[in-house]
PDB file of N, CA and C in Angstrom:
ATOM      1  N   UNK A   1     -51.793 -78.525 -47.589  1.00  0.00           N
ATOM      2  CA  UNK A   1     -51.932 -77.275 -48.280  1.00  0.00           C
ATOM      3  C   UNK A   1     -51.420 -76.173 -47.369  1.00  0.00           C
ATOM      4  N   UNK A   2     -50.581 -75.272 -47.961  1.00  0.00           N
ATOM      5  CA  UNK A   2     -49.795 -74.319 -46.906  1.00  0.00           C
ATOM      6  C   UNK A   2     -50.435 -73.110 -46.828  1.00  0.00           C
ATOM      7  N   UNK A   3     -50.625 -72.535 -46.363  1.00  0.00           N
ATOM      8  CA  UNK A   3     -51.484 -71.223 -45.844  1.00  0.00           C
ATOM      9  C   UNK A   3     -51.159 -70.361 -47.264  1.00  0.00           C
ATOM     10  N   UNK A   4     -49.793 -70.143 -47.207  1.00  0.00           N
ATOM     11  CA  UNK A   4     -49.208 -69.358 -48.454  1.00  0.00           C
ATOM     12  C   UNK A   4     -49.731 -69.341 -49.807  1.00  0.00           C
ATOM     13  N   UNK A   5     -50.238 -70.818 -50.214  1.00  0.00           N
ATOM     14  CA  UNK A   5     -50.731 -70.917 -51.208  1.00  0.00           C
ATOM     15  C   UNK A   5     -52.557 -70.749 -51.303  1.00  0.00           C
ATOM     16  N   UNK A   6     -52.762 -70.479 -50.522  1.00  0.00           N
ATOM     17  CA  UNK A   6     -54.370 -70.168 -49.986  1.00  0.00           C
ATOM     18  C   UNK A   6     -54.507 -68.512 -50.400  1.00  0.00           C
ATOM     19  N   UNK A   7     -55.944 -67.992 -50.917  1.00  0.00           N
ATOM     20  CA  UNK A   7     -56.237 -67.333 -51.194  1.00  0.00           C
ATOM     21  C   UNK A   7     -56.785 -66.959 -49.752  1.00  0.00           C
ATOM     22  N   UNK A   8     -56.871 -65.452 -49.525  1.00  0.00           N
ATOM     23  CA  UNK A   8     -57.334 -64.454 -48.601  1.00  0.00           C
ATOM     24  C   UNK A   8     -58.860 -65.000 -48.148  1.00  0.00           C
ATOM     25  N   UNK A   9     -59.410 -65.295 -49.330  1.00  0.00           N
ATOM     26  CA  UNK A   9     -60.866 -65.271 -49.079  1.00  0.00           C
ATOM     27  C   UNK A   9     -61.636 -66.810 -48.597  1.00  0.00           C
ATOM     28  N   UNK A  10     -60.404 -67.917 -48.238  1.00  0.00           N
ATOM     29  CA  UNK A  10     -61.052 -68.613 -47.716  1.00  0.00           C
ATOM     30  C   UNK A  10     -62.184 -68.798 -46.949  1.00  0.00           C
ATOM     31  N   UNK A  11     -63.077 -69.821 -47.436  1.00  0.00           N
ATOM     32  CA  UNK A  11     -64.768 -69.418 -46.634  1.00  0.00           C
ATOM     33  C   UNK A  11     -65.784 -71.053 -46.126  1.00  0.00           C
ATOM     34  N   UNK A  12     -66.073 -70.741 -45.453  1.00  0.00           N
ATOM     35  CA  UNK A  12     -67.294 -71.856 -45.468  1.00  0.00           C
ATOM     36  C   UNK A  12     -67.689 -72.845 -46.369  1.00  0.00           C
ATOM     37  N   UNK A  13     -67.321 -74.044 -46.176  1.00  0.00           N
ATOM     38  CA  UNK A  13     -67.647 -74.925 -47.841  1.00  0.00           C
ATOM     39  C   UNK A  13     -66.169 -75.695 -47.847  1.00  0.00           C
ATOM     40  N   UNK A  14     -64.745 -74.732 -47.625  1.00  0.00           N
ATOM     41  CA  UNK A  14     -64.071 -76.215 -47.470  1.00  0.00           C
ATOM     42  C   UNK A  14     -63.948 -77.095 -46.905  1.00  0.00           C
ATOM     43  N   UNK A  15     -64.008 -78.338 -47.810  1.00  0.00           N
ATOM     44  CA  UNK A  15     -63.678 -79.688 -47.215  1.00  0.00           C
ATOM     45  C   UNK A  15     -62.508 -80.498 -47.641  1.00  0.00           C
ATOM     46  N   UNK A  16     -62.831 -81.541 -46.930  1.00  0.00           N
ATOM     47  CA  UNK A  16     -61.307 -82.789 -47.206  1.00  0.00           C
ATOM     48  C   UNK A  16     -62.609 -84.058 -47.284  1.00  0.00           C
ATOM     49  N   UNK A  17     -62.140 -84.858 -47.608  1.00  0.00           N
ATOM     50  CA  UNK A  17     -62.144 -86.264 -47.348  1.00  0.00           C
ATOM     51  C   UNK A  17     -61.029 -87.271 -47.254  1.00  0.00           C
ATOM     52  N   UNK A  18     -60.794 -87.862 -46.104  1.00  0.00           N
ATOM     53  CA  UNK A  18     -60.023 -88.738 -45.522  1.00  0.00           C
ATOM     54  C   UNK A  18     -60.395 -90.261 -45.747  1.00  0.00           C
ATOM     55  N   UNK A  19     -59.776 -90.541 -46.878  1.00  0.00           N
ATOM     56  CA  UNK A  19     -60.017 -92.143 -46.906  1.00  0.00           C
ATOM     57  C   UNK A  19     -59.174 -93.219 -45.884  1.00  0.00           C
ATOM     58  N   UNK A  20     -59.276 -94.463 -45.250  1.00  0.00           N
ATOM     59  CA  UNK A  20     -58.816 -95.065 -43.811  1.00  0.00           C
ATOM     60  C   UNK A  20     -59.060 -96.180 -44.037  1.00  0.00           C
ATOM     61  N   UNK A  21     -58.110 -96.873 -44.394  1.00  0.00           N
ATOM     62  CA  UNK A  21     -57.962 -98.454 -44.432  1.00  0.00           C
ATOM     63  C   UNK A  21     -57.748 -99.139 -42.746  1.00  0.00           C
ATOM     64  N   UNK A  22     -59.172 -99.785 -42.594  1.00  0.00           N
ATOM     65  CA  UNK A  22     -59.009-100.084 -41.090  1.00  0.00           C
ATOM     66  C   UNK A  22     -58.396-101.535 -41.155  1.00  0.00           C
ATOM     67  N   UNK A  23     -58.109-102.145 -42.199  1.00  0.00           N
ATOM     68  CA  UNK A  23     -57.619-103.719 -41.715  1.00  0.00           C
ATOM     69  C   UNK A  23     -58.651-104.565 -42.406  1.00  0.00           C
ATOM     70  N   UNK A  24     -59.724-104.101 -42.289  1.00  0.00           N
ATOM     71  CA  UNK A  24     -61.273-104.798 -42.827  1.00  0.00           C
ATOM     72  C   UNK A  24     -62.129-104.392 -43.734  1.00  0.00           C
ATOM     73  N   UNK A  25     -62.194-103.185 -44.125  1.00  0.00           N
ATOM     74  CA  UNK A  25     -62.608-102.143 -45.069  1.00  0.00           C
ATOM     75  C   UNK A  25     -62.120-101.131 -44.946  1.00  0.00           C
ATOM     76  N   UNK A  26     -62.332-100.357 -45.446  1.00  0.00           N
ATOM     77  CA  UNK A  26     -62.004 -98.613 -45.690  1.00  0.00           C
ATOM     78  C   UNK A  26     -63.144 -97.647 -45.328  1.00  0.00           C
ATOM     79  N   UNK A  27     -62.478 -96.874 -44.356  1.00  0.00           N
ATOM     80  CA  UNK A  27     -63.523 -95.805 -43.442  1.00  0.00           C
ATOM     81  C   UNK A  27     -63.204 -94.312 -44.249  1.00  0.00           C
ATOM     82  N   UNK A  28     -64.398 -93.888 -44.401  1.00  0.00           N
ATOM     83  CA  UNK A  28     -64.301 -92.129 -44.998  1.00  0.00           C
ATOM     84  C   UNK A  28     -64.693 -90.896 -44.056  1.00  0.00           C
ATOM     85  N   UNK A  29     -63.982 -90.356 -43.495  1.00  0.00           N
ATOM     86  CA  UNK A  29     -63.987 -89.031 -42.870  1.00  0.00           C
ATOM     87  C   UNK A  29     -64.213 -87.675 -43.675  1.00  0.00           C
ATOM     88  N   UNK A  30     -64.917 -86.823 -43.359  1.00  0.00           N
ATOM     89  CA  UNK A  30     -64.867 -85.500 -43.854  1.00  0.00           C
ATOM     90  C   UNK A  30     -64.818 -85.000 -42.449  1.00  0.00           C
ATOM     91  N   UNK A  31     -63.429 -83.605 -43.146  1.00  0.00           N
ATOM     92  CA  UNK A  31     -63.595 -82.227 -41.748  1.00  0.00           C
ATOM     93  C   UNK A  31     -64.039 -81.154 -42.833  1.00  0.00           C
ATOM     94  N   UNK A  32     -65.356 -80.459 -42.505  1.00  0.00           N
ATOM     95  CA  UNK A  32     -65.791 -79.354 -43.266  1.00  0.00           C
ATOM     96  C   UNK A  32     -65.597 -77.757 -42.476  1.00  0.00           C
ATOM     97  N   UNK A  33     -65.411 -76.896 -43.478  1.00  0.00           N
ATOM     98  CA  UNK A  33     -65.297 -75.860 -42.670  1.00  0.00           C
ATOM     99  C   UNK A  33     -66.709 -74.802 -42.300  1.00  0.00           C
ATOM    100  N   UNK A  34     -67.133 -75.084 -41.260  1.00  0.00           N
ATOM    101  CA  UNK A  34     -68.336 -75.430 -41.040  1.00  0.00           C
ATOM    102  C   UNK A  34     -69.357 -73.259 -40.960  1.00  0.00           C
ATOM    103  N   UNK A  35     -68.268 -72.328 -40.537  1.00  0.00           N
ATOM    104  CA  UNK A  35     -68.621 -70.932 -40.576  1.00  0.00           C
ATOM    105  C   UNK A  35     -68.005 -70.391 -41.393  1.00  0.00           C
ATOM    106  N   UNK A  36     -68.419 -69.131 -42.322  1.00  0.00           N
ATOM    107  CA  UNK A  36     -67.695 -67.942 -42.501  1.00  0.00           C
ATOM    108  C   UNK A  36     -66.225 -68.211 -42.337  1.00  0.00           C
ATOM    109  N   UNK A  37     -64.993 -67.811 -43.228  1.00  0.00           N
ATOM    110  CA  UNK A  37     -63.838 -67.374 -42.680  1.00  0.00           C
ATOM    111  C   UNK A  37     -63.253 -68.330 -42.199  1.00  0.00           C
ATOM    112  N   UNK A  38     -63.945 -69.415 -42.189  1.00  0.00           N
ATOM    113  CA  UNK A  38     -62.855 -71.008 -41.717  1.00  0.00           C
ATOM    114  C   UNK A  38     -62.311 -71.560 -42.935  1.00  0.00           C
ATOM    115  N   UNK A  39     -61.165 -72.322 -42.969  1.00  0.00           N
ATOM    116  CA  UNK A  39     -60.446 -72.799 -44.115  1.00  0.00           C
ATOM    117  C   UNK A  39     -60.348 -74.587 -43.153  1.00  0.00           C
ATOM    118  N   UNK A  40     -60.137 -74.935 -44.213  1.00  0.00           N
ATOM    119  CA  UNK A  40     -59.380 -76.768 -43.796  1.00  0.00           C
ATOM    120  C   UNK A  40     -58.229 -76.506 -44.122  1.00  0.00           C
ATOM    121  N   UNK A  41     -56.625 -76.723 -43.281  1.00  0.00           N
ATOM    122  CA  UNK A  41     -55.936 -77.778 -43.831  1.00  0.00           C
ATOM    123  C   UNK A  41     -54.832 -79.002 -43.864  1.00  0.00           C
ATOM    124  N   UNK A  42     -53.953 -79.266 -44.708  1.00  0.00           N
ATOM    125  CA  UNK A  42     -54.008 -80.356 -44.547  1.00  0.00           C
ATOM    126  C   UNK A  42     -52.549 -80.450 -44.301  1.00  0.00           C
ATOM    127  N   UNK A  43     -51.952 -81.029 -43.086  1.00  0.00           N
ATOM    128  CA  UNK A  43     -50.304 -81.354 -43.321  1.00  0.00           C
ATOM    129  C   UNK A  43     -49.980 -82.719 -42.773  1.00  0.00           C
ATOM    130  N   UNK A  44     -48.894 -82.796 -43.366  1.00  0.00           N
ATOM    131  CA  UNK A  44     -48.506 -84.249 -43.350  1.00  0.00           C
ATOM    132  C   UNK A  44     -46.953 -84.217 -42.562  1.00  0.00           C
ATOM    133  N   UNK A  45     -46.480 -84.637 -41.529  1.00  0.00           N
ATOM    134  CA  UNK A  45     -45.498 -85.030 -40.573  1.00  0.00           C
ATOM    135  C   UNK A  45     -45.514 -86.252 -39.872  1.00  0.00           C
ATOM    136  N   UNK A  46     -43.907 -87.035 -39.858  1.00  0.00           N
ATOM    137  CA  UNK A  46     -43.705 -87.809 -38.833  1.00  0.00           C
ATOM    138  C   UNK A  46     -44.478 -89.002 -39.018  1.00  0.00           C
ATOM    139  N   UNK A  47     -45.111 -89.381 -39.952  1.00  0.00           N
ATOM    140  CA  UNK A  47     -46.325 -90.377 -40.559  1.00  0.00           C
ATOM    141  C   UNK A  47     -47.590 -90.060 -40.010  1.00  0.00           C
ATOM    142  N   UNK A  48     -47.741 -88.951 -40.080  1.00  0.00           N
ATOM    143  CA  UNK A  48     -49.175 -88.513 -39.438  1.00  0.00           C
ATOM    144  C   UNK A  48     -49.713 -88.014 -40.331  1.00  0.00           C
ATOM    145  N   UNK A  49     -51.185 -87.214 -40.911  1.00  0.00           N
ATOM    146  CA  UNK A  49     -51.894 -86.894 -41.928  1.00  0.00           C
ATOM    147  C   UNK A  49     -52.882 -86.043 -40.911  1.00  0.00           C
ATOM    148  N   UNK A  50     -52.467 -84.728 -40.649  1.00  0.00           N
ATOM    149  CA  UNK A  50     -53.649 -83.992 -40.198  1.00  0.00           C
ATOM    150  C   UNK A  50     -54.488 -82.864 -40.486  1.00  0.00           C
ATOM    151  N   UNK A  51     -55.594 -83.062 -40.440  1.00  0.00           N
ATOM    152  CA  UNK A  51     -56.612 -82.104 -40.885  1.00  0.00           C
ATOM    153  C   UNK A  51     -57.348 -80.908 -40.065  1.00  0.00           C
ATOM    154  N   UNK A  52     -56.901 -80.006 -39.908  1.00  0.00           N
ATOM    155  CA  UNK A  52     -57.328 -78.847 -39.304  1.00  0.00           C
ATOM    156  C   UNK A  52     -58.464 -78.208 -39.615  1.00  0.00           C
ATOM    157  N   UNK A  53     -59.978 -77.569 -39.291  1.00  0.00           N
ATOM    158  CA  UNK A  53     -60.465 -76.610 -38.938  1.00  0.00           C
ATOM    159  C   UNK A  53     -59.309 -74.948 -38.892  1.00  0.00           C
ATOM    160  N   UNK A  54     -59.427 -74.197 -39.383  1.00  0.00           N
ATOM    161  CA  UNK A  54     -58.540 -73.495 -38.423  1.00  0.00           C
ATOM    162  C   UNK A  54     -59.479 -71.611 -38.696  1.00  0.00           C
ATOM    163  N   UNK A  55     -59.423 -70.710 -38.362  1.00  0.00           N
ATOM    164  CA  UNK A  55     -60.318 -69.192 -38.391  1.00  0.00           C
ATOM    165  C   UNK A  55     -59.209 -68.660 -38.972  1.00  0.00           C
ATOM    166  N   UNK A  56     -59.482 -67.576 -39.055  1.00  0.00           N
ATOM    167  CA  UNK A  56     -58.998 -66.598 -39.936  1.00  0.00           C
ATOM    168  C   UNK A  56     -57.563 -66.341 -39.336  1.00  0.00           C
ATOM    169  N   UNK A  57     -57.706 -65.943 -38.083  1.00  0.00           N
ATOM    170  CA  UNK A  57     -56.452 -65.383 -37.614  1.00  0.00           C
ATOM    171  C   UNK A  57     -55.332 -66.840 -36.926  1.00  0.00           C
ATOM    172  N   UNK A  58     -55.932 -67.917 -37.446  1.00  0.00           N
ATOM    173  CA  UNK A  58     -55.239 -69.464 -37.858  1.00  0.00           C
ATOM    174  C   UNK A  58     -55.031 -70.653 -36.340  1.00  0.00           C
ATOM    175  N   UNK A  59     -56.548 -69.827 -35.632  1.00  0.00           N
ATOM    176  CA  UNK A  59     -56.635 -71.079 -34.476  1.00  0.00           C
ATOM    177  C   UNK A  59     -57.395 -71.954 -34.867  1.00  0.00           C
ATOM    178  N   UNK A  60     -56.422 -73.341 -34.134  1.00  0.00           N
ATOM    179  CA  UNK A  60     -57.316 -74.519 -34.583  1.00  0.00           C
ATOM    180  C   UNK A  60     -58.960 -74.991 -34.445  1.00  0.00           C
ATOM    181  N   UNK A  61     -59.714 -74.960 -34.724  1.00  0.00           N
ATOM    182  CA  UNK A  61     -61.038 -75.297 -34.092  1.00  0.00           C
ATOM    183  C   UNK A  61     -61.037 -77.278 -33.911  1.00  0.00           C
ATOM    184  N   UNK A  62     -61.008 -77.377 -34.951  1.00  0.00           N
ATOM    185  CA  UNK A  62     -60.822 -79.114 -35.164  1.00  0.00           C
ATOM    186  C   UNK A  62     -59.932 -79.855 -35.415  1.00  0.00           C
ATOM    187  N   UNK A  63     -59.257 -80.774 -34.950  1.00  0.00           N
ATOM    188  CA  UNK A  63     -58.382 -81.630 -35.409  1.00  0.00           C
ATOM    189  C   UNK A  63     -58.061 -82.935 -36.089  1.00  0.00           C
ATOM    190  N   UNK A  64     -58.156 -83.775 -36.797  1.00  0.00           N
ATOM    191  CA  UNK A  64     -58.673 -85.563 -36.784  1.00  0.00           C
ATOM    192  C   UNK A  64     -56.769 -85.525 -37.106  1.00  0.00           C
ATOM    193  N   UNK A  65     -56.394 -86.501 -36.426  1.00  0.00           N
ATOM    194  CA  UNK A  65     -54.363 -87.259 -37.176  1.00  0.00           C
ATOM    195  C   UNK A  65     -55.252 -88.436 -37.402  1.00  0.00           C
ATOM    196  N   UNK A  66     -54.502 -88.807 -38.273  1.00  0.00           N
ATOM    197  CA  UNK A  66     -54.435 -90.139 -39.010  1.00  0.00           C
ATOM    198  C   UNK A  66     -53.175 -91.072 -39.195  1.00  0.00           C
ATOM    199  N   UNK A  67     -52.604 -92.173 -38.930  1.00  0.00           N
ATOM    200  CA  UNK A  67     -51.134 -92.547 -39.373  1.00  0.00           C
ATOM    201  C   UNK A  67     -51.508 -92.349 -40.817  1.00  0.00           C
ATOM    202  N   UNK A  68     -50.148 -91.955 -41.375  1.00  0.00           N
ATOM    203  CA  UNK A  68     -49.909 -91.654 -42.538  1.00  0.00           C
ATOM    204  C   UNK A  68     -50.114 -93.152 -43.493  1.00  0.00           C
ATOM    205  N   UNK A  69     -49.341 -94.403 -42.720  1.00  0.00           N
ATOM    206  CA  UNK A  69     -49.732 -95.430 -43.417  1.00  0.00           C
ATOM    207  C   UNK A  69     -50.758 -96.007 -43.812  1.00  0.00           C
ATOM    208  N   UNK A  70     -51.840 -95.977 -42.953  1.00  0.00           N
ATOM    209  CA  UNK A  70     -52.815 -96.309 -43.476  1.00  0.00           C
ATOM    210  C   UNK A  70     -54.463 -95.071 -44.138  1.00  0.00           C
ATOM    211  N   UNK A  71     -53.307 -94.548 -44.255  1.00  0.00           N
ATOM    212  CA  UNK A  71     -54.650 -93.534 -45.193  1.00  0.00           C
ATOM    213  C   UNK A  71     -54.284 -93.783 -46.680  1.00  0.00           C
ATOM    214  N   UNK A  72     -55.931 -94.380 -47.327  1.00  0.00           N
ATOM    215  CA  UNK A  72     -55.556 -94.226 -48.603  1.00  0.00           C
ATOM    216  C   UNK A  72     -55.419 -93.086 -50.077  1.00  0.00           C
ATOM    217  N   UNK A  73     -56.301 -92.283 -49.232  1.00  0.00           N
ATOM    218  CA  UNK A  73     -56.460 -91.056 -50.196  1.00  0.00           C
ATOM    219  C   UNK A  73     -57.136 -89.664 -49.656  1.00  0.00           C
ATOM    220  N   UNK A  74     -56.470 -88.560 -49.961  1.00  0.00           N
ATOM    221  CA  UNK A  74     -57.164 -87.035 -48.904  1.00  0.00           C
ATOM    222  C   UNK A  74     -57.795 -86.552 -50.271  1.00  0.00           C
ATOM    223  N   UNK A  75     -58.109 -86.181 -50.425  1.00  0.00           N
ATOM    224  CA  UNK A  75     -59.366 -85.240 -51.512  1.00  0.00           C
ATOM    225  C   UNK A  75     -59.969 -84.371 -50.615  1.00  0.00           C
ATOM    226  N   UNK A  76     -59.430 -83.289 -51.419  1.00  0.00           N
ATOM    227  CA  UNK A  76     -59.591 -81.487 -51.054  1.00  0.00           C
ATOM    228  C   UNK A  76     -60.508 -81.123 -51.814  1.00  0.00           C
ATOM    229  N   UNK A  77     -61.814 -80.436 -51.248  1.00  0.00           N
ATOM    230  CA  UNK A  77     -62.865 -79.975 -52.054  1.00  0.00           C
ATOM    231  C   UNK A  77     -62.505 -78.717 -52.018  1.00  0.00           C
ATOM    232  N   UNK A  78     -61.872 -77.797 -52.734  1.00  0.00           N
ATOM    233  CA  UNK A  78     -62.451 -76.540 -51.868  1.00  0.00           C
ATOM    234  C   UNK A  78     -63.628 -75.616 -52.593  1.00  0.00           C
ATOM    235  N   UNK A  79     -63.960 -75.151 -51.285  1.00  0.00           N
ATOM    236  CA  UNK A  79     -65.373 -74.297 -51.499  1.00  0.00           C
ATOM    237  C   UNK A  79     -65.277 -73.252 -52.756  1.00  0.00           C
ATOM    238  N   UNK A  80     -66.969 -73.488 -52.664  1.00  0.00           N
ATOM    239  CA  UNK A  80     -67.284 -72.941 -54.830  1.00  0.00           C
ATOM    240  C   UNK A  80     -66.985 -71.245 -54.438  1.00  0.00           C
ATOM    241  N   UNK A  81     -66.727 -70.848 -55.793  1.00  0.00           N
ATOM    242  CA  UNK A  81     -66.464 -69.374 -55.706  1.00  0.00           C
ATOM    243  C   UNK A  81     -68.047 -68.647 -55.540  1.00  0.00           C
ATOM    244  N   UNK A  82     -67.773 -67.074 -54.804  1.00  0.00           N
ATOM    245  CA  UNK A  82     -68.550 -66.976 -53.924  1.00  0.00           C
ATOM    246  C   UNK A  82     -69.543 -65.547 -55.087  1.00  0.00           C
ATOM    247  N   UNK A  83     -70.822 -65.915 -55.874  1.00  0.00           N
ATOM    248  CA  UNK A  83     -71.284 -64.954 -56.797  1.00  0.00           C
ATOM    249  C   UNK A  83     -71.785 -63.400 -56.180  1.00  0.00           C
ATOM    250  N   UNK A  84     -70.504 -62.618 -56.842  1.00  0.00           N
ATOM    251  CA  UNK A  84     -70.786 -61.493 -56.431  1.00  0.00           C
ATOM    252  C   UNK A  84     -72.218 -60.597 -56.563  1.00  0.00           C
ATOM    253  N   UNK A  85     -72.624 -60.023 -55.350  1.00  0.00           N
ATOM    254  CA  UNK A  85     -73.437 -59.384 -55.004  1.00  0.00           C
ATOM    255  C   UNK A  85     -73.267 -58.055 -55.790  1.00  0.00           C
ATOM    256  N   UNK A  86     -74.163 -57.230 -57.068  1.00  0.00           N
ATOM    257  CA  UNK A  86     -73.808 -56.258 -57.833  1.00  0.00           C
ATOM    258  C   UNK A  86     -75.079 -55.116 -57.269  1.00  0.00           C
ATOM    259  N   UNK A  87     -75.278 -54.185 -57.703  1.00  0.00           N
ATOM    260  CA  UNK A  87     -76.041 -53.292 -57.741  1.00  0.00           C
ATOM    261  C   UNK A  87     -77.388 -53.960 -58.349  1.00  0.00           C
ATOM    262  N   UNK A  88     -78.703 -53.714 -57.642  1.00  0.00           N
ATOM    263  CA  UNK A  88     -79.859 -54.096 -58.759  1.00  0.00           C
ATOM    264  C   UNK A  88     -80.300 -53.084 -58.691  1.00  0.00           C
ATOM    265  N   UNK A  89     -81.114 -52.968 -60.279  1.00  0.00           N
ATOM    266  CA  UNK A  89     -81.603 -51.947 -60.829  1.00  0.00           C
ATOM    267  C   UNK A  89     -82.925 -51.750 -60.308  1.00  0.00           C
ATOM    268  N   UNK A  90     -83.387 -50.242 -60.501  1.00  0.00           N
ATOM    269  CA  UNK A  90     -84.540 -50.592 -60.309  1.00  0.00           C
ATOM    270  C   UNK A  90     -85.432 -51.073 -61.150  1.00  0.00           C
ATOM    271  N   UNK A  91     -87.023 -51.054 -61.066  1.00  0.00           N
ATOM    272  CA  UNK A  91     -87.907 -51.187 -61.967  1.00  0.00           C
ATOM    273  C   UNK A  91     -87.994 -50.646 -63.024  1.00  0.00           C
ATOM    274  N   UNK A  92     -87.804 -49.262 -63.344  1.00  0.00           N
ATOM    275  CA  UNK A  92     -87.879 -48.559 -64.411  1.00  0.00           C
ATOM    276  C   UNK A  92     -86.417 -48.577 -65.026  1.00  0.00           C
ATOM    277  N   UNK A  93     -85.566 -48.813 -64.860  1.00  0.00           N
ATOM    278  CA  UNK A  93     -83.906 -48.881 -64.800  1.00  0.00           C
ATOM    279  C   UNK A  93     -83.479 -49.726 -66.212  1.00  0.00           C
ATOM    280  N   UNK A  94     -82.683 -49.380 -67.295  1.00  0.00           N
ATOM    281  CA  UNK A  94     -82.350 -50.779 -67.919  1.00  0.00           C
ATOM    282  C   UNK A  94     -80.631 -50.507 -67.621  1.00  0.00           C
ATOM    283  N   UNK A  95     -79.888 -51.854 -68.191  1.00  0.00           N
ATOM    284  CA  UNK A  95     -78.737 -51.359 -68.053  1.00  0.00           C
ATOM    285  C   UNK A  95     -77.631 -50.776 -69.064  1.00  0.00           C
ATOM    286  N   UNK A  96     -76.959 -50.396 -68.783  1.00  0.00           N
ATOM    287  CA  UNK A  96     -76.026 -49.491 -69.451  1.00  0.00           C
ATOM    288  C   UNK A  96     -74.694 -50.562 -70.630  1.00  0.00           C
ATOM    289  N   UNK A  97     -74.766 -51.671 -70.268  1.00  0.00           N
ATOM    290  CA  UNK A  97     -73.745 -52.045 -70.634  1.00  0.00           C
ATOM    291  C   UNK A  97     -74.642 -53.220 -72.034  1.00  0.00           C
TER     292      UNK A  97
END
């Protein structure tokens, strides 16, 4: 996923899951984005499959590569939209709309 196509407000809550065919079964990884203002993501080079941590101003915090061959599947969660905080009324207050 390229930065470009990422919304501004990336936040806390994205994840990946990394599926990993070891030879004998299949291993599942998650990298979550674990504060505020962190995004996951995900690029693929050279047969590699890597998953970044990265902050706002786009340093890496975390890394996992994977060979590209043996990963079976990446599934991108990304984090739920974030319910805006409005004015509350007061007690005696009704609303206008």
């Amino acid at each position: 996923m390229s930065l470009q196509a990422r919304n501004v407000t990336d936040m806390r809550g994205d994840r990946v899951e990394i599926v990993v065919d070891s030879g004998t079964n299949v291993l599942k990884y998650e990298i979550e984005a674990t504060k505020a203002g962190r995004r996951v993501e995900v690029s693929t080079s050279r047969g590699t499959v890597e998953v970044t941590e990265v902050t706002r101003s786009g340093t890496p915090i975390r890394t996992a590569r994977f060979m590209a061959s043996r990963v079976v599947a990446v599934v991108e969660h990304p984090a739920p939209p974030v319910a805006r905080r409005g004015r509350r009324l007061g007690k005696d207050q009704t609303s206008l709309l």
